[in-house]
Every structure is written in structure tokens, then in C-alpha cells.
C-alpha atoms as a PDB file:
ATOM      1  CA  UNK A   1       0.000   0.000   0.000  1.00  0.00           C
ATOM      2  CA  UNK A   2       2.924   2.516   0.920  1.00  0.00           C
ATOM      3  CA  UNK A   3       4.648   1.601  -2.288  1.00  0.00           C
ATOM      4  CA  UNK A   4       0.715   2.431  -4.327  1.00  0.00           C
ATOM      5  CA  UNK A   5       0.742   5.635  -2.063  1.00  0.00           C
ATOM      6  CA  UNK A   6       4.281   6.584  -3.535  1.00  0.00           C
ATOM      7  CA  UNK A   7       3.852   5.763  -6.953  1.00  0.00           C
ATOM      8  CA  UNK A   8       0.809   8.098  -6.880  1.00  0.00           C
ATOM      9  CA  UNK A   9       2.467  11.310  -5.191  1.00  0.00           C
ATOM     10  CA  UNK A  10       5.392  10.665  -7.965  1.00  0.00           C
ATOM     11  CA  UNK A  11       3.009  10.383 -10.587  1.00  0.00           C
ATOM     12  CA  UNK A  12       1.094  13.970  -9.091  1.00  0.00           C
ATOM     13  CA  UNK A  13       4.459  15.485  -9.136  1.00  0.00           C
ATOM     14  CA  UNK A  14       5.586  14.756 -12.519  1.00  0.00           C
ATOM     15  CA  UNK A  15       2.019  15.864 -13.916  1.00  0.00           C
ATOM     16  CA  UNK A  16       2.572  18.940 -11.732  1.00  0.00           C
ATOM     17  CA  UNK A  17       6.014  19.644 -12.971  1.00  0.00           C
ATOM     18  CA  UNK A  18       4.688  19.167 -17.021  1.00  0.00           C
ATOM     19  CA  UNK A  19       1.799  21.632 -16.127  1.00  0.00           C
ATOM     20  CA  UNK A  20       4.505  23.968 -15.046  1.00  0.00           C
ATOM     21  CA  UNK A  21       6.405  23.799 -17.739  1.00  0.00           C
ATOM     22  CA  UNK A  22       3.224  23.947 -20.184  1.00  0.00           C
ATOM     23  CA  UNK A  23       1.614  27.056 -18.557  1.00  0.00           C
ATOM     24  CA  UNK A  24       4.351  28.383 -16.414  1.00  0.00           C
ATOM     25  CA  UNK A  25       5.945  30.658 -19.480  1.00  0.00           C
ATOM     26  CA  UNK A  26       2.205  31.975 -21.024  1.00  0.00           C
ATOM     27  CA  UNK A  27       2.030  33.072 -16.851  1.00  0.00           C
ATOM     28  CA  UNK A  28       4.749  34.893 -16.584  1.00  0.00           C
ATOM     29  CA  UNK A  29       4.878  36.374 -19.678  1.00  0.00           C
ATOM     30  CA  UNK A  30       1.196  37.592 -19.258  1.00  0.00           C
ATOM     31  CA  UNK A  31       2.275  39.169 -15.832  1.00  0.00           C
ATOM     32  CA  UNK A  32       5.573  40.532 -17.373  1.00  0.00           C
ATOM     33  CA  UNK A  33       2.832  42.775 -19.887  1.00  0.00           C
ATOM     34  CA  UNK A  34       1.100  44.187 -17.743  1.00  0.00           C
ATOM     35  CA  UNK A  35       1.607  47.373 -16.004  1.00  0.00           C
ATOM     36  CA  UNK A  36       2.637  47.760 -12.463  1.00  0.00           C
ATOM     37  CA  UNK A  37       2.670  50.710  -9.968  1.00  0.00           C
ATOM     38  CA  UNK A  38       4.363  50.610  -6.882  1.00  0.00           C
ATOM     39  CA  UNK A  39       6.789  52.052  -4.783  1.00  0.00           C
ATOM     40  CA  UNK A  40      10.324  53.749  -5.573  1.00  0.00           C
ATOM     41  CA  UNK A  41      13.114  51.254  -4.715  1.00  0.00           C
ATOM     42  CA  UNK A  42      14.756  51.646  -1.314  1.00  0.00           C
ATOM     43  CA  UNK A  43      17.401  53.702  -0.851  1.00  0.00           C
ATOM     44  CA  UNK A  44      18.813  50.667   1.470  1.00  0.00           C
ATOM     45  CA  UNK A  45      18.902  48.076  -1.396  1.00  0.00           C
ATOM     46  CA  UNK A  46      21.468  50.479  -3.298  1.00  0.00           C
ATOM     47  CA  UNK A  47      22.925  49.367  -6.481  1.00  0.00           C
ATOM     48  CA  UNK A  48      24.027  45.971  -6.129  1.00  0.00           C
ATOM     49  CA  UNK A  49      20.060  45.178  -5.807  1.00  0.00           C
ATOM     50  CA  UNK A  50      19.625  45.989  -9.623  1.00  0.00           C
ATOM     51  CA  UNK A  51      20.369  42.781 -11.939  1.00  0.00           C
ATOM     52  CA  UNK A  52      21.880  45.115 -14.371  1.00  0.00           C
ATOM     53  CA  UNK A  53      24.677  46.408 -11.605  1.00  0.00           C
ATOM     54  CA  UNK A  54      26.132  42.654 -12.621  1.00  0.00           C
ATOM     55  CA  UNK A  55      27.559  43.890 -15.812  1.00  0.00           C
ATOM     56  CA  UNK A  56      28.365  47.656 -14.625  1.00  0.00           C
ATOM     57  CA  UNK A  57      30.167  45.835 -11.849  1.00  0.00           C
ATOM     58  CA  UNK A  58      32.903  43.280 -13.229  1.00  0.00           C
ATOM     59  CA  UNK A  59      36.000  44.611 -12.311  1.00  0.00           C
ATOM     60  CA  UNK A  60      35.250  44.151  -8.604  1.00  0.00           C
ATOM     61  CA  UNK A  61      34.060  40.279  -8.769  1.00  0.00           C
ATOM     62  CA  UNK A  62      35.929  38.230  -6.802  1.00  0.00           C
ATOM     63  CA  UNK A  63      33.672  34.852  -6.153  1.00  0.00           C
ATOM     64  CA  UNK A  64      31.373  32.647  -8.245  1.00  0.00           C
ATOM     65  CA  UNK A  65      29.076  29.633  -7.284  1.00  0.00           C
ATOM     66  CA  UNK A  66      27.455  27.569 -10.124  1.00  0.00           C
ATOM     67  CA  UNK A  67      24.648  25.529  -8.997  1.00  0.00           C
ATOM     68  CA  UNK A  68      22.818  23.074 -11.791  1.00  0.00           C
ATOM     69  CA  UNK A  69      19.080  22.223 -10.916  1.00  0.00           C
ATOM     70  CA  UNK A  70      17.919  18.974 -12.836  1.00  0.00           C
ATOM     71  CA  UNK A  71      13.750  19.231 -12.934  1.00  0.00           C
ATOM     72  CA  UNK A  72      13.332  15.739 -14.171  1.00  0.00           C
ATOM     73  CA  UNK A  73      15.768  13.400 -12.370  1.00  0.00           C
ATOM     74  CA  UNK A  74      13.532  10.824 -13.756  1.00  0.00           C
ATOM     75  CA  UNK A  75      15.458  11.461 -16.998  1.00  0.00           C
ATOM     76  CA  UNK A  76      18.883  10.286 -15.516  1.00  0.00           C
ATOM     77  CA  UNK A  77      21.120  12.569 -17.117  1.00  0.00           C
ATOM     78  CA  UNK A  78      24.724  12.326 -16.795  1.00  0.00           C
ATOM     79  CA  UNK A  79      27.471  15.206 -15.843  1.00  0.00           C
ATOM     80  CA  UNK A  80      31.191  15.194 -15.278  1.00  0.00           C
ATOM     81  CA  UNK A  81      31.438  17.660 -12.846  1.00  0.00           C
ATOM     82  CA  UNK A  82      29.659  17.911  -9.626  1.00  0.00           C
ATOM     83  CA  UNK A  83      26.309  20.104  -8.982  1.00  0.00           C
ATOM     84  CA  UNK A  84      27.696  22.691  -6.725  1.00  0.00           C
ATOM     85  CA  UNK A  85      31.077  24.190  -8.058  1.00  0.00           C
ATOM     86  CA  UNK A  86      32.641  27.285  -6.420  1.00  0.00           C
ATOM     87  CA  UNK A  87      34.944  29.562  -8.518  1.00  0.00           C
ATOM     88  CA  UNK A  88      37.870  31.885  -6.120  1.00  0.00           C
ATOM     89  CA  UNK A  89      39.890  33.001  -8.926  1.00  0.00           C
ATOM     90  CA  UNK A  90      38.424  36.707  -9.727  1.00  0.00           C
ATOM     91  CA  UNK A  91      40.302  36.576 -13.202  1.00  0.00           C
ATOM     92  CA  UNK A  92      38.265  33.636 -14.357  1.00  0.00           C
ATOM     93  CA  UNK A  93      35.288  35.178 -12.436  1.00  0.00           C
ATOM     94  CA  UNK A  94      35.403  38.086 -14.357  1.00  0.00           C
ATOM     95  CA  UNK A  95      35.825  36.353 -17.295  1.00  0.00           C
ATOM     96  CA  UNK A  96      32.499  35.039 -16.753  1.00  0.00           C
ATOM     97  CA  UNK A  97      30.809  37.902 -15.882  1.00  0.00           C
ATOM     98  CA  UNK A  98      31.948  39.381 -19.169  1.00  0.00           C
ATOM     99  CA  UNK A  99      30.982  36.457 -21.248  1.00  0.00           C
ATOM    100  CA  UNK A 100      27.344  36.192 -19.571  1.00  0.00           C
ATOM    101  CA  UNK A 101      26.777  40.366 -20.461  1.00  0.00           C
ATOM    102  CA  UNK A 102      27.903  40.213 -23.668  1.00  0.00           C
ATOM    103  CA  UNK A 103      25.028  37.203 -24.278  1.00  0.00           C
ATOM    104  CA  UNK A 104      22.744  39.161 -27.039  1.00  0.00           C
ATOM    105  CA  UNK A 105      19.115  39.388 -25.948  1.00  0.00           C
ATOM    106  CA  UNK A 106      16.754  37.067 -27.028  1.00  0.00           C
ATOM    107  CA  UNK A 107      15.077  37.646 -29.846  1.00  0.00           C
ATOM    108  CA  UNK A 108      11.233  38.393 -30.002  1.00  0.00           C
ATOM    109  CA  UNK A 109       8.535  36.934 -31.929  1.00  0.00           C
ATOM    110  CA  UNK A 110       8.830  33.494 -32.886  1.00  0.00           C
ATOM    111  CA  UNK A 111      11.217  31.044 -32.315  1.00  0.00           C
ATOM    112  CA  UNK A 112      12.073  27.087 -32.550  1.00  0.00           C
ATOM    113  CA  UNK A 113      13.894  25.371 -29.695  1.00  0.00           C
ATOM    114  CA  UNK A 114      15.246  22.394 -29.167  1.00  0.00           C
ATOM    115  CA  UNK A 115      13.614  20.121 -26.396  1.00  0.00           C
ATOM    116  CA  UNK A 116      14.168  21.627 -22.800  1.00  0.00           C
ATOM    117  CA  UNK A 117      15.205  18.667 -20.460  1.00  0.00           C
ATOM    118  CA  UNK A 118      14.873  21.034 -17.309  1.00  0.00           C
ATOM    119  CA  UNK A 119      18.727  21.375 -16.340  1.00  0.00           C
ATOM    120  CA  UNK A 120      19.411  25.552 -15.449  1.00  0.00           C
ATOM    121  CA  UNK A 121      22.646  26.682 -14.268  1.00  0.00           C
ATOM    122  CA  UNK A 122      21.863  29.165 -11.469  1.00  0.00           C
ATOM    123  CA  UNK A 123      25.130  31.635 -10.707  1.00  0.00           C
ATOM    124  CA  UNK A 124      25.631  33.650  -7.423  1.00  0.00           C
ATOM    125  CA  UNK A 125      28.507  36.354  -8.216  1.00  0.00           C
ATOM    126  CA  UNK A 126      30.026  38.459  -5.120  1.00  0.00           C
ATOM    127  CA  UNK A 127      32.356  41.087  -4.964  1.00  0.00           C
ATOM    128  CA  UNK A 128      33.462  40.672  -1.455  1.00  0.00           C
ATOM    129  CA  UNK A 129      30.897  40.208   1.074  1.00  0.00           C
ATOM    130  CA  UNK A 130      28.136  41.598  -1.051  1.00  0.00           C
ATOM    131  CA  UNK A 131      25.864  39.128  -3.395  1.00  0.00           C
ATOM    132  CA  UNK A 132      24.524  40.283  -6.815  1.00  0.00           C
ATOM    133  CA  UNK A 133      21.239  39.021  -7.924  1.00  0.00           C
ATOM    134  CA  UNK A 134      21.405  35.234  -9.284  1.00  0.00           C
ATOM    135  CA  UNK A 135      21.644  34.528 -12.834  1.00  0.00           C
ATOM    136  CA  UNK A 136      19.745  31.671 -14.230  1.00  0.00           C
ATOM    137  CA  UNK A 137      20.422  30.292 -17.791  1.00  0.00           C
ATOM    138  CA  UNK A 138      18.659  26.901 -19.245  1.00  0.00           C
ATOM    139  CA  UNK A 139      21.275  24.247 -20.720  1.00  0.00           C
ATOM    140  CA  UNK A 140      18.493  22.967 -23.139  1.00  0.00           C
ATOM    141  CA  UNK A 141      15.156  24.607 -24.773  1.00  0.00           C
ATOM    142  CA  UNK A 142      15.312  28.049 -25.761  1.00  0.00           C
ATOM    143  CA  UNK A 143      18.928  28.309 -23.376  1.00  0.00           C
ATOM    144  CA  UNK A 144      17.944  31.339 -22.115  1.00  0.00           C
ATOM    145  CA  UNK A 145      19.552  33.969 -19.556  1.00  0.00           C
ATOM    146  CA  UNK A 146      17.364  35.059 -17.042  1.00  0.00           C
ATOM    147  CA  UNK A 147      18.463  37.795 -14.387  1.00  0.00           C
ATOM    148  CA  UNK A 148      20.921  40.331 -15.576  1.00  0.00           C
ATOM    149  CA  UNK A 149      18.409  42.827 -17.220  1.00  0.00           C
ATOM    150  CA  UNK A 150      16.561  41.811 -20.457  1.00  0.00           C
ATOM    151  CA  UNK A 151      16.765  38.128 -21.141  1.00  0.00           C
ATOM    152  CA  UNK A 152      19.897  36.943 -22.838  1.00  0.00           C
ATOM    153  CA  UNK A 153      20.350  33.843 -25.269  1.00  0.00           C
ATOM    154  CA  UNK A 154      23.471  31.320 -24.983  1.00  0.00           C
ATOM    155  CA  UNK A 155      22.389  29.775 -28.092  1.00  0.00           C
ATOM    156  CA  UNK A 156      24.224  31.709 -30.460  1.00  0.00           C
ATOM    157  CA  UNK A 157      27.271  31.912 -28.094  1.00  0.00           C
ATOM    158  CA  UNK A 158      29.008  28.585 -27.819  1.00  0.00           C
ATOM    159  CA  UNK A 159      31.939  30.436 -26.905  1.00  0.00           C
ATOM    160  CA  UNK A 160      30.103  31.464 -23.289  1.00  0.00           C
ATOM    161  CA  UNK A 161      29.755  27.356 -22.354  1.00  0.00           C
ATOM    162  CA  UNK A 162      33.978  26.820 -22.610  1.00  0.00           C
ATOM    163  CA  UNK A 163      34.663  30.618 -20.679  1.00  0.00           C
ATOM    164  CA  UNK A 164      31.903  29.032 -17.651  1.00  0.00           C
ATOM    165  CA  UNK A 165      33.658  25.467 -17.858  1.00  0.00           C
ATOM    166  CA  UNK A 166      37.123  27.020 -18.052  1.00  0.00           C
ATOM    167  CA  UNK A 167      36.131  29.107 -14.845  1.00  0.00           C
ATOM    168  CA  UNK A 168      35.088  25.692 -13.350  1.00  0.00           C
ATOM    169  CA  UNK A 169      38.528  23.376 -13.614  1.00  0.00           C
ATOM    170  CA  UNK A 170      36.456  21.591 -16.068  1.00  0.00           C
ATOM    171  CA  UNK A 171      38.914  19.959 -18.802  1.00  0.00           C
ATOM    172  CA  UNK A 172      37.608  20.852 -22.843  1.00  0.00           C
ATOM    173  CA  UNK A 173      34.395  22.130 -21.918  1.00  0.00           C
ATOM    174  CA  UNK A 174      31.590  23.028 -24.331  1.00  0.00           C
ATOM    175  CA  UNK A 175      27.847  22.823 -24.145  1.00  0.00           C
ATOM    176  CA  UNK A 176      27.481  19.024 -24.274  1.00  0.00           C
ATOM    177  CA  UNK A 177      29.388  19.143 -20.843  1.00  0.00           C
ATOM    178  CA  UNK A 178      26.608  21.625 -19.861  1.00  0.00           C
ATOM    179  CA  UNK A 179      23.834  19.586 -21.434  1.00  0.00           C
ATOM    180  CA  UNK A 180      24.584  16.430 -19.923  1.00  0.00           C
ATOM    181  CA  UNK A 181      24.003  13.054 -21.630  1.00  0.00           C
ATOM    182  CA  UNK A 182      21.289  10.721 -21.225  1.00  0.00           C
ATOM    183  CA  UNK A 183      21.565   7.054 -20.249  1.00  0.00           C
ATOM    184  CA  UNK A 184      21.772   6.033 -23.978  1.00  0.00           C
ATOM    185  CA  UNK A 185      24.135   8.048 -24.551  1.00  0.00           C
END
């Protein structure tokens, strides 16, 4: 009976999680149309709060974490690096940082993407003890960047997967390493 029980809440979450993915980008994009009021930022969350201050802000990065989020285990995809990778050297932080904000935007209207197999990258920068706003970019799908201004695209920029792995020890990286393989492959 527990193992019935289990089977069920997996199969809820899976449904759950395809829902998500289904509706969760008509959601947000409705909300991101429509028009907001509110109040002035803060004069306590200064300029480090902005996800823009990222790229006005390279020359003082000093730290980098890289965390990679897999939203279907179930599909058993393989990596040769760990999930949680921390970067010290500021060089190859920066180098990063310079990579990500020179991403072009993504283009509007239209487009066709490859299939999304749910694995983001999400990186923390920090110039000493102060953390910028996290950066998110998808591996697969449309491989968007999501939290340095106006949403970037990785797709066009191979170049950005090598600088990231570089950053990361990680020997002749590219975006396969980033992609991860699948148990067939």
C-alpha cells in the first residue's frame, strides 16, 4: 500500500512539474505585460540590488558559485562535474561575468527550440561580502539567460559554455558538458 501511495504522489508530481512547464511561461509572460505601480526602490537596497549592476560591476568580482538544478531526475542525465562548483579566482570570475553580459538578448517573436530537459545553471557572483542578484540560464530549450536585465540567449554563443567550464577546472568544456548526456548516450 505505501509503495501504491508513492507511486501516486510521484506520478502527481511529474504531472505537476509538465503543467509547469506547459503554462508556467504563457504566466509569466502575461504578468511581465502588464503594467505595475508601486513604490520607488529603497534607498537601502542600493545598487548591487539591480540585476543590471552585474555587468556595470565586473572589475570588482571576486567569487562565483554555479549551482545546476535537474527538474526531471527521472530522466537520468549524466554530468562530469559535480552540482555545486565554487569559482575563487576573480580573473576567471570576471571572465564570466563578461561572457554572460555580452550574451545578445533574445530575440522576439517566434522562435524554434530544441527540447528543454529542465537542467538551469543558477550563478551567485560576489564582490566581497556583497551578493549580486542570481543569474539563471537553461542548458536545453530556448537556453535562455534570465536575471541580468533583459533576457539573454546562450544559443548563439558557444563560446560562453567553454569561458563558464574554463572558470570551473572543467577539462575541454563546451555545451554538451553543460547539457549532460542521457543514459543512452
Amino acid at each position: 500500500m505505501d509503495l501504491e501511495r508513492r507511486r501516486d504522489n510521484r506520478r502527481r508530481r511529474i504531472q505537476l512539474a509538465k503543467i509547469t512547464m506547459l503554462f508556467g511561461p504563457l504566466l509569466l509572460a502575461a504578468c511581465n505585460n502588464s503594467k505595475t505601480t508601486g513604490t520607488p526602490q529603497s534607498p537601502s537596497q542600493g545598487p548591487l540590488a539591480s540585476p543590471s549592476a552585474l555587468c556595470q560591476s565586473v572589475a570588482t568580482l571576486d567569487r562565483l558559485t554555479v549551482r545546476r538544478s535537474d527538474a526531471f531526475p527521472q530522466n537520468h542525465m549524466r554530468f562530469s562535474f559535480p552540482t555545486n562548483v565554487a569559482v575563487s579566482n576573480a580573473i576567471l570570475v570576471r571572465n564570466v561575468a563578461r561572457a554572460l553580459c555580452a550574451l545578445p538578448k533574445m530575440p522576439s517573436g517566434s522562435i524554434n527550440c530544441p527540447a528543454d530537459f529542465g537542467i538551469t545553471y543558477r550563478l551567485a557572483f560576489f564582490a566581497g561580502d556583497r551578493e549580486f542578484p542570481k543569474v539563471t540560464i537553461d542548458s536545453t530549450g530556448c537556453a535562455s539567460v534570465k536575471g541580468i536585465g533583459a533576457i539573454r540567449w546562450v544559443e548563439q554563443s558557444p563560446n560562453f559554455w567553454h569561458v563558464l567550464g574554463v572558470a570551473m577546472g572543467l577539462s575541454t568544456p563546451g555545451y554538451a558538458t553543460f547539457r549532460g548526456s542521457g543514459p543512452n548516450q
